[in-house]
PDB file of N, CA and C in Angstrom:
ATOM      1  N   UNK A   1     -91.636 238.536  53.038  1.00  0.00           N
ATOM      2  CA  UNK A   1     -90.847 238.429  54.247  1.00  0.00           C
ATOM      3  C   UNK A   1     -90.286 237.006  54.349  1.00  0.00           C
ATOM      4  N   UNK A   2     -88.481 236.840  54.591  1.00  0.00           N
ATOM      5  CA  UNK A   2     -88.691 235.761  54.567  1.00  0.00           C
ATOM      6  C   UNK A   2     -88.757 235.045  56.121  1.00  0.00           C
ATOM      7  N   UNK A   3     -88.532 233.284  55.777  1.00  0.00           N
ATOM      8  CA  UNK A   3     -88.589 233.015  57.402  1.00  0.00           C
ATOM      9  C   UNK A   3     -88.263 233.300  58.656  1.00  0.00           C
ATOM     10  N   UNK A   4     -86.797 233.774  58.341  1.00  0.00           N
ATOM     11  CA  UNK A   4     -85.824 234.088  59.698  1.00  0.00           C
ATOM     12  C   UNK A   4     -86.691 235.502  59.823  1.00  0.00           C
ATOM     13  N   UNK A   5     -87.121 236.281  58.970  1.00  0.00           N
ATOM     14  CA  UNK A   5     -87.233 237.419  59.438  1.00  0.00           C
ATOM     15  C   UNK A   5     -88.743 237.464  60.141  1.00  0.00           C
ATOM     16  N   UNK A   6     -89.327 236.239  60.498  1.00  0.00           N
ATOM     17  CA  UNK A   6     -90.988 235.579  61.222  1.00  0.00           C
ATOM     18  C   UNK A   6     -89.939 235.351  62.279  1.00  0.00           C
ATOM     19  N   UNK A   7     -89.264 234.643  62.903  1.00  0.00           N
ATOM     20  CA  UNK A   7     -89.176 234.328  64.128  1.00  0.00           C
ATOM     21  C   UNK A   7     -87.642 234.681  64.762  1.00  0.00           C
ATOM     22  N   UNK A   8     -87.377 236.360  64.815  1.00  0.00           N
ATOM     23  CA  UNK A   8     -86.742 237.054  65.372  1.00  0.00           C
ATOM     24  C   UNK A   8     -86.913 238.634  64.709  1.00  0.00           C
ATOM     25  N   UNK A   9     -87.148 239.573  65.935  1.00  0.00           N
ATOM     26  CA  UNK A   9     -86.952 240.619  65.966  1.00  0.00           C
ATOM     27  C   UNK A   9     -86.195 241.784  65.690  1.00  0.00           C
ATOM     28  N   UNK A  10     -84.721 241.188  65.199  1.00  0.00           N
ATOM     29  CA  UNK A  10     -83.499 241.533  64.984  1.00  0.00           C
ATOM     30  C   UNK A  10     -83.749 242.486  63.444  1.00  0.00           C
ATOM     31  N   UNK A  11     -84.842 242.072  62.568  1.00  0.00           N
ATOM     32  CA  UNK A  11     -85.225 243.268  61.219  1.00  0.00           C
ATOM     33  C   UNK A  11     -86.092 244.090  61.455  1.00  0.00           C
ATOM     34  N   UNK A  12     -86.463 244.192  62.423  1.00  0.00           N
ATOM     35  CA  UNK A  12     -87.789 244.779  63.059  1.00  0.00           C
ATOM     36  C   UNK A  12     -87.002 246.136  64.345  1.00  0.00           C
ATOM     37  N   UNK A  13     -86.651 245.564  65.143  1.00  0.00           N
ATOM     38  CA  UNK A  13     -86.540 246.184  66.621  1.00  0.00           C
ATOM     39  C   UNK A  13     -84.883 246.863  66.274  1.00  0.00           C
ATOM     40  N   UNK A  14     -85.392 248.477  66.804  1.00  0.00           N
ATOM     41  CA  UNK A  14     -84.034 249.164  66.633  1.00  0.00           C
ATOM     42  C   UNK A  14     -82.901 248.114  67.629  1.00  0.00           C
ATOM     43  N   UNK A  15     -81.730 248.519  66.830  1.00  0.00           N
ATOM     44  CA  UNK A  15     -80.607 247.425  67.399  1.00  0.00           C
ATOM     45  C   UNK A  15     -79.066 248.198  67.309  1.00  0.00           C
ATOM     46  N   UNK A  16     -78.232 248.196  67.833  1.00  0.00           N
ATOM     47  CA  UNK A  16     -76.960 248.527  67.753  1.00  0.00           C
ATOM     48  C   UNK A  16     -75.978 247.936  67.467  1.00  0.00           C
ATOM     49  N   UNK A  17     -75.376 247.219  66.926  1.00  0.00           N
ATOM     50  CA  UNK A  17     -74.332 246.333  66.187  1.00  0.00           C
ATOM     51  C   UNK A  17     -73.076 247.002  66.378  1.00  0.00           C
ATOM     52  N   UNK A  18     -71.972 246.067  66.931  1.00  0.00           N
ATOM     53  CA  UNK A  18     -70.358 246.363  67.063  1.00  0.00           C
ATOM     54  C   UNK A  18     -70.017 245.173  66.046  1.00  0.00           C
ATOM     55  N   UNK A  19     -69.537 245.380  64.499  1.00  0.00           N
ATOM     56  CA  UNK A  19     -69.082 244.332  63.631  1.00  0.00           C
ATOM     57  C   UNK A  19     -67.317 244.781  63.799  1.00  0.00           C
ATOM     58  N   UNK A  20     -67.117 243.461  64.468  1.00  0.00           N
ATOM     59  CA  UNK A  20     -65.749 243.274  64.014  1.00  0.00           C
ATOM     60  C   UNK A  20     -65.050 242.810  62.786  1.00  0.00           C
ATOM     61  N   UNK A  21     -64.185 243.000  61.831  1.00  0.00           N
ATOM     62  CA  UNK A  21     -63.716 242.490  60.480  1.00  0.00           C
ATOM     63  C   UNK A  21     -64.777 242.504  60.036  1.00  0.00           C
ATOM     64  N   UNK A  22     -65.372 243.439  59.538  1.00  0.00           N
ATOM     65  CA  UNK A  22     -66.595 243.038  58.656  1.00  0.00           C
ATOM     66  C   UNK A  22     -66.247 243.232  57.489  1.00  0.00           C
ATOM     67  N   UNK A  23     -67.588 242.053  56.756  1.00  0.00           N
ATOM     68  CA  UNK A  23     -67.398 241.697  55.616  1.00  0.00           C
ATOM     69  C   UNK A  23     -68.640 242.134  54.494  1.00  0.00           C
ATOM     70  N   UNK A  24     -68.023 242.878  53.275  1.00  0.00           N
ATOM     71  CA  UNK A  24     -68.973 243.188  52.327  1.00  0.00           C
ATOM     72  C   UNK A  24     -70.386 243.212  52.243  1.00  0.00           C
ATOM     73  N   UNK A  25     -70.622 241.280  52.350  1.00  0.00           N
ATOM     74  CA  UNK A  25     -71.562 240.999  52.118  1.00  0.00           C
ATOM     75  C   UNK A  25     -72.679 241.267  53.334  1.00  0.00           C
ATOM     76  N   UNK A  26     -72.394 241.970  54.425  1.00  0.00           N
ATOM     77  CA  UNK A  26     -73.369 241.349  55.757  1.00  0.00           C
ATOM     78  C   UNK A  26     -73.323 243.041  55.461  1.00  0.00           C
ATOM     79  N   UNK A  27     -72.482 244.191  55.385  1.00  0.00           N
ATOM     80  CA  UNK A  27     -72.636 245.400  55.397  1.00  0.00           C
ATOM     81  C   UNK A  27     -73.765 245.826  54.263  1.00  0.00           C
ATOM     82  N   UNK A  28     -73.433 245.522  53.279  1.00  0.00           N
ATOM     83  CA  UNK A  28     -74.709 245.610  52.126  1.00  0.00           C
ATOM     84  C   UNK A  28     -75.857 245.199  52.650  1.00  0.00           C
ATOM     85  N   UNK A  29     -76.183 244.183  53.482  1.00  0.00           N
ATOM     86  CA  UNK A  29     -77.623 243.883  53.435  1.00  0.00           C
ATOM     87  C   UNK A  29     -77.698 245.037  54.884  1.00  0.00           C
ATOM     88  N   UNK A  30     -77.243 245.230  55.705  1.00  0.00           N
ATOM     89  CA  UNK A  30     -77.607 245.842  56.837  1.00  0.00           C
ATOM     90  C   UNK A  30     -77.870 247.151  56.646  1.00  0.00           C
ATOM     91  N   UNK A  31     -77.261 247.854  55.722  1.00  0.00           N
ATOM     92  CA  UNK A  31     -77.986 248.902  55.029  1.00  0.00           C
ATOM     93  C   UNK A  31     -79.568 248.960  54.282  1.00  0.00           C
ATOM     94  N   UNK A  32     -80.128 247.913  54.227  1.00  0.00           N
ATOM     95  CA  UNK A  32     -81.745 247.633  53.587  1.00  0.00           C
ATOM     96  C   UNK A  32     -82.312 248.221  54.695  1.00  0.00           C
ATOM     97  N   UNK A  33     -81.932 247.920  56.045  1.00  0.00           N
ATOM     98  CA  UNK A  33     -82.604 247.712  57.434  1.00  0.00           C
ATOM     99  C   UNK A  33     -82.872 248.926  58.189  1.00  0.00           C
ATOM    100  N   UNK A  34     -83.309 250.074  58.055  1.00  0.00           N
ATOM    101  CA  UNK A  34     -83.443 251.266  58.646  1.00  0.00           C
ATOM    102  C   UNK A  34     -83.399 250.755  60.269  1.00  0.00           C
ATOM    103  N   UNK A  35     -83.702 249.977  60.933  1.00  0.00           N
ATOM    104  CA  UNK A  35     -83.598 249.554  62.505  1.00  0.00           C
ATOM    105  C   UNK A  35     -82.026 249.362  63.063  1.00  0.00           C
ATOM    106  N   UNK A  36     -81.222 249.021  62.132  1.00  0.00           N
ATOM    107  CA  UNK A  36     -79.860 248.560  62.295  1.00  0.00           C
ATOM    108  C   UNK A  36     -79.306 249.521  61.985  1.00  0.00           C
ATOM    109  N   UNK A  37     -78.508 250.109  63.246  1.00  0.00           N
ATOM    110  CA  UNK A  37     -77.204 251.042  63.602  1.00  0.00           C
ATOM    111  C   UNK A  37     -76.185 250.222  63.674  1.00  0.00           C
ATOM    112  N   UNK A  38     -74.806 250.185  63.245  1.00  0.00           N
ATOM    113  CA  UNK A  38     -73.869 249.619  62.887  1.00  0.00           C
ATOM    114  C   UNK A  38     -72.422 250.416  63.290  1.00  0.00           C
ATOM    115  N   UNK A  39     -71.501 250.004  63.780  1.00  0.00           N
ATOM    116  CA  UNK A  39     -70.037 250.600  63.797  1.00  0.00           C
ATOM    117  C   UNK A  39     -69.111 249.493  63.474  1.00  0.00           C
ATOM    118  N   UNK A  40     -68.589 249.442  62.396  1.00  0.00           N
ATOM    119  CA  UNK A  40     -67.209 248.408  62.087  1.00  0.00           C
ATOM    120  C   UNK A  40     -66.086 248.401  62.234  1.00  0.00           C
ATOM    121  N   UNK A  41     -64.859 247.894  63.219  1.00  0.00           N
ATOM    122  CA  UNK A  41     -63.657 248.278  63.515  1.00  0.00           C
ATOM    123  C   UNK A  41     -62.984 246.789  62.893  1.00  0.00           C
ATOM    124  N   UNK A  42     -61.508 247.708  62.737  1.00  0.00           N
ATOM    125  CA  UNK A  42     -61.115 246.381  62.407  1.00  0.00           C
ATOM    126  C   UNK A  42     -59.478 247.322  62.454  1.00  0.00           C
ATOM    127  N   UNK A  43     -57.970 246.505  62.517  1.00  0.00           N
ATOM    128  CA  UNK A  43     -57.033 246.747  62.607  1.00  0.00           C
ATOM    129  C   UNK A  43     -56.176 247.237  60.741  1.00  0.00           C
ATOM    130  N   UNK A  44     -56.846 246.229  60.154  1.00  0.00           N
ATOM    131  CA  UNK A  44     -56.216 246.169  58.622  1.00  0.00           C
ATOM    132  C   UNK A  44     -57.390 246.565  57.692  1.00  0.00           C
ATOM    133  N   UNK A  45     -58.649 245.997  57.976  1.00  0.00           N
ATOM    134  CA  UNK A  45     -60.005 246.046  56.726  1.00  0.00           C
ATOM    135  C   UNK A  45     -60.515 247.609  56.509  1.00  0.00           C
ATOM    136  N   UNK A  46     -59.930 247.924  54.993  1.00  0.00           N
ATOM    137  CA  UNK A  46     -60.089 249.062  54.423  1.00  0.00           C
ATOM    138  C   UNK A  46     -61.731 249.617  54.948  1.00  0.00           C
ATOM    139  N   UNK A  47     -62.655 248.734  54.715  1.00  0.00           N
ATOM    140  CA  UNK A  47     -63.646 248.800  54.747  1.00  0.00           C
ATOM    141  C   UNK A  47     -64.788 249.437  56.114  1.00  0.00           C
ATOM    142  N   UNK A  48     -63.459 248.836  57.096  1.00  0.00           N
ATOM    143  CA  UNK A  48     -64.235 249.085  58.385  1.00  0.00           C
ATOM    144  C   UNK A  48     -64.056 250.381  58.908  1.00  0.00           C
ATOM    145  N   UNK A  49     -65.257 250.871  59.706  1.00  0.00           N
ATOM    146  CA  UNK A  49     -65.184 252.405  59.792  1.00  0.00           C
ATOM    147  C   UNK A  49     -64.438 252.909  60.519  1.00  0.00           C
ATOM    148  N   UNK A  50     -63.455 252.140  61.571  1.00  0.00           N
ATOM    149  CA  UNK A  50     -62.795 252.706  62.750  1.00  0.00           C
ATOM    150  C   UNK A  50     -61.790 251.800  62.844  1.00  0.00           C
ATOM    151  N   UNK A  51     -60.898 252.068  62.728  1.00  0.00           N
ATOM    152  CA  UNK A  51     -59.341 251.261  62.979  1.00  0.00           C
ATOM    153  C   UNK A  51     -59.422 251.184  64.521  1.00  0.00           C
ATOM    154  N   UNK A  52     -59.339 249.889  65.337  1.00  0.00           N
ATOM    155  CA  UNK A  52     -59.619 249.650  66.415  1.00  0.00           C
ATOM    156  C   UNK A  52     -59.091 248.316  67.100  1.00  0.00           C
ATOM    157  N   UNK A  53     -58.539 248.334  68.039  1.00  0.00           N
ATOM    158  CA  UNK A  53     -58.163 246.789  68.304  1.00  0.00           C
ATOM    159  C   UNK A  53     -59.075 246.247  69.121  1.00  0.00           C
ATOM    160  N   UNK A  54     -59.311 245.157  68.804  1.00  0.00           N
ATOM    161  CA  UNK A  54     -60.267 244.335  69.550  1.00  0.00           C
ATOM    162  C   UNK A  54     -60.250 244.095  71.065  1.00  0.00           C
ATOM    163  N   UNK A  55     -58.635 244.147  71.844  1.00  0.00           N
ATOM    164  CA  UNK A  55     -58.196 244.000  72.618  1.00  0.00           C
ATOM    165  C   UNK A  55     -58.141 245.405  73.728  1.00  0.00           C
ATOM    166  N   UNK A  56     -58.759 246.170  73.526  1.00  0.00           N
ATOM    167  CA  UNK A  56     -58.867 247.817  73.890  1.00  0.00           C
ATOM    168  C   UNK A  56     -59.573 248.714  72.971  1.00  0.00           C
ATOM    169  N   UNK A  57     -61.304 248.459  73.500  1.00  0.00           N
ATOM    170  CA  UNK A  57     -62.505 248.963  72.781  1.00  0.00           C
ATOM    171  C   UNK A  57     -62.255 249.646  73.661  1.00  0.00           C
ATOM    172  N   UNK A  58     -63.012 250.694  73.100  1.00  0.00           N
ATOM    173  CA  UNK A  58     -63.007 252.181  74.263  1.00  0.00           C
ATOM    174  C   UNK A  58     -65.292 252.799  74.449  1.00  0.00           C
ATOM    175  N   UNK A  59     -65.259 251.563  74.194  1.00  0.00           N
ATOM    176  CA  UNK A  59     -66.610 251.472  73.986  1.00  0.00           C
ATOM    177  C   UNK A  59     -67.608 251.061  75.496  1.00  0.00           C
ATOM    178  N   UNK A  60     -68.865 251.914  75.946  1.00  0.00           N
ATOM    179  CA  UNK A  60     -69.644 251.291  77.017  1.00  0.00           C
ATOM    180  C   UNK A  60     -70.242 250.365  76.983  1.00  0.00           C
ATOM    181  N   UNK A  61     -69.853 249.395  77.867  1.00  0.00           N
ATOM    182  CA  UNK A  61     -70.418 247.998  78.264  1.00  0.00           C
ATOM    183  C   UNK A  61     -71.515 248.043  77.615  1.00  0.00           C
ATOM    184  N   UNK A  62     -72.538 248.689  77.686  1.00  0.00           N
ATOM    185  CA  UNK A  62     -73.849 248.472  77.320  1.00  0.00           C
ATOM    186  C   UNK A  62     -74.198 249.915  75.919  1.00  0.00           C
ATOM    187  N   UNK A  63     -73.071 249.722  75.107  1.00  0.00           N
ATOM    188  CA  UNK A  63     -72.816 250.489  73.923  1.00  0.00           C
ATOM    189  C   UNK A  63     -73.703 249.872  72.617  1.00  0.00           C
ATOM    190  N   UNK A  64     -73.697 248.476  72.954  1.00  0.00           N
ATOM    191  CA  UNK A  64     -74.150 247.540  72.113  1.00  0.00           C
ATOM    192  C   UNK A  64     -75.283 246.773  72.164  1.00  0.00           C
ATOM    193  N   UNK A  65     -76.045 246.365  71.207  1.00  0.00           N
ATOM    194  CA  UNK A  65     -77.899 245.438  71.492  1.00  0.00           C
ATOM    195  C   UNK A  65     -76.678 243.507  71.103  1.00  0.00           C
ATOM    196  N   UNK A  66     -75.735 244.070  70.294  1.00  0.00           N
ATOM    197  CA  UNK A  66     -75.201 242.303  69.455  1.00  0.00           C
ATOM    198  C   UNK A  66     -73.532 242.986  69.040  1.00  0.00           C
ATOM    199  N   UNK A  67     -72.882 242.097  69.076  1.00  0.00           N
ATOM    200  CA  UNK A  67     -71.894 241.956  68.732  1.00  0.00           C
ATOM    201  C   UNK A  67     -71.357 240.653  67.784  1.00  0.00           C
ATOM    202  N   UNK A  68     -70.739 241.101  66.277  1.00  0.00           N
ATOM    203  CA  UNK A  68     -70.640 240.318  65.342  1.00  0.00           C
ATOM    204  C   UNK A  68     -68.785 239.964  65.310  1.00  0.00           C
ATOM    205  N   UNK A  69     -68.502 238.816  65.125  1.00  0.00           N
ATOM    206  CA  UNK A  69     -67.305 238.299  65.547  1.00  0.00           C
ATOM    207  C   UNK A  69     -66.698 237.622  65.326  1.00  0.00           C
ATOM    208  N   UNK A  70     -66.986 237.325  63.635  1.00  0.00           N
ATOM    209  CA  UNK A  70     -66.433 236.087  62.885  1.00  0.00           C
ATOM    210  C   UNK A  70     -64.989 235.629  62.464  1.00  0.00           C
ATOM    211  N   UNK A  71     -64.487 235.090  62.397  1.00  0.00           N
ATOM    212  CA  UNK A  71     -63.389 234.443  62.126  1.00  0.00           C
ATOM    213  C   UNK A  71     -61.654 235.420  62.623  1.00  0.00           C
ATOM    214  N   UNK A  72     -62.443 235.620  63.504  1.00  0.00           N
ATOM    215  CA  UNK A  72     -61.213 237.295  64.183  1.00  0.00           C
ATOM    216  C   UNK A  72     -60.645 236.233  65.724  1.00  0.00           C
ATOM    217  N   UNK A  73     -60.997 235.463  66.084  1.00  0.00           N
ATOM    218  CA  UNK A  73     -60.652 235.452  67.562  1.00  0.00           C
ATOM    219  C   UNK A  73     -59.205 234.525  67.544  1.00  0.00           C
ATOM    220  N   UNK A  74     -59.242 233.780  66.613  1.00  0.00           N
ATOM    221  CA  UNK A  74     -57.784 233.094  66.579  1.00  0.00           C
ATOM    222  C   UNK A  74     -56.803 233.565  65.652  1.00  0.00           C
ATOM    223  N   UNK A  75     -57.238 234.967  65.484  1.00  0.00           N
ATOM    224  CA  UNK A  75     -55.992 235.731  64.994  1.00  0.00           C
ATOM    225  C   UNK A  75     -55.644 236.359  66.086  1.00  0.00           C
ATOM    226  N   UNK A  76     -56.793 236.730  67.524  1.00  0.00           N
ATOM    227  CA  UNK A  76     -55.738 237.763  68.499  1.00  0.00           C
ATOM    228  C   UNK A  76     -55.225 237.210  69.654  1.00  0.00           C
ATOM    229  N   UNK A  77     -53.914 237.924  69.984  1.00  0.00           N
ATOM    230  CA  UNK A  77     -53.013 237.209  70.537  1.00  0.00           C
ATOM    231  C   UNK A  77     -53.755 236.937  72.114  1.00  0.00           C
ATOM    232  N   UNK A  78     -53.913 237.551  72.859  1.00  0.00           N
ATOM    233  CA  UNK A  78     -55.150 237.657  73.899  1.00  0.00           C
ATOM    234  C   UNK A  78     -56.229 237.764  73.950  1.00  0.00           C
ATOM    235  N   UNK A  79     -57.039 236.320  73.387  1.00  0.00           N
ATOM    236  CA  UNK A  79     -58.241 236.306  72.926  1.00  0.00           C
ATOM    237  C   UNK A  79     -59.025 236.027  74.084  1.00  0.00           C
ATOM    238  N   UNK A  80     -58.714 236.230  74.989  1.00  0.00           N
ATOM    239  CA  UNK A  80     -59.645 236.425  76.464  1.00  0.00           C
ATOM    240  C   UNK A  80     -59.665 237.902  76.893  1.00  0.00           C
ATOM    241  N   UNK A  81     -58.641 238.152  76.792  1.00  0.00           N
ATOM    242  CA  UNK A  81     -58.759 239.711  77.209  1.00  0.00           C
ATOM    243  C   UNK A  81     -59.773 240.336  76.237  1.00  0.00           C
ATOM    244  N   UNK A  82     -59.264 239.994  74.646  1.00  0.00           N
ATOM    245  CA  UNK A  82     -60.706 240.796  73.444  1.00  0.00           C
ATOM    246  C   UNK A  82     -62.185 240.157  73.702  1.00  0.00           C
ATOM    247  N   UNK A  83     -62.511 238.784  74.541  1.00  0.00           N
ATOM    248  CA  UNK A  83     -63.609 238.238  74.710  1.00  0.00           C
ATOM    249  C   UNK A  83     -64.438 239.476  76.138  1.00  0.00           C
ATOM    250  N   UNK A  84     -63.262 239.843  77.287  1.00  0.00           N
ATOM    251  CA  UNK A  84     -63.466 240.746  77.942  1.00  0.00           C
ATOM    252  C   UNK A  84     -64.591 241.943  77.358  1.00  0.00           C
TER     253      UNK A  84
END
C-alpha cells in the first residue's frame, strides 16, 4: 500500500467521480479501484464517455462524492457559470 493511499480514504470508501477532459493516464488507474464510480464528459476527447459541456451539466447537485478539473477552465468561455 502506498503512502497517499495511508492517509486518505478516497481508495478505500465508495466514491463518485465527475472527470472532466479526462486523461488516459488517471482513467487506467481508476479502473484498479473497485470503490471508484466514474463518468467522463468532455466536448472534443474521444475518450470521454459523454459529450457534455461543462457550462450546462444536467447532473444533481449532489450527483457527485469529487469532481476532477484539470486544465479545462481557461479554455471555457464562462468559467463562472461552468464553476456554478
Amino acid at each position: 500500500m502506498a503512502i497517499s493511499e495511508k492517509r486518505t480514504n478516497f481508495f478505500s470508501k465508495r466514491i463518485k467521480i465527475l472527470f472532466v477532459a479526462p486523461e488516459y493516464c488517471f482513467l487506467r488507474n481508476f479502473k484498479r479501484f473497485k470503490n471508484i464510480q466514474y463518468i467522463s464528459i468532455d466536448l472534443e476527447n474521444r475518450i470521454a464517455m459523454m459529450k457534455i459541456d461543462i457550462t450546462d451539466l444536467k447532473f444533481n447537485d449532489s450527483a457527485f462524492d469529487c469532481i476532477l478539473c484539470s486544465h479545462v477552465l481557461e479554455y471555457v468561455e464562462d468559467n463562472r457559470k461552468a464553476m456554478r
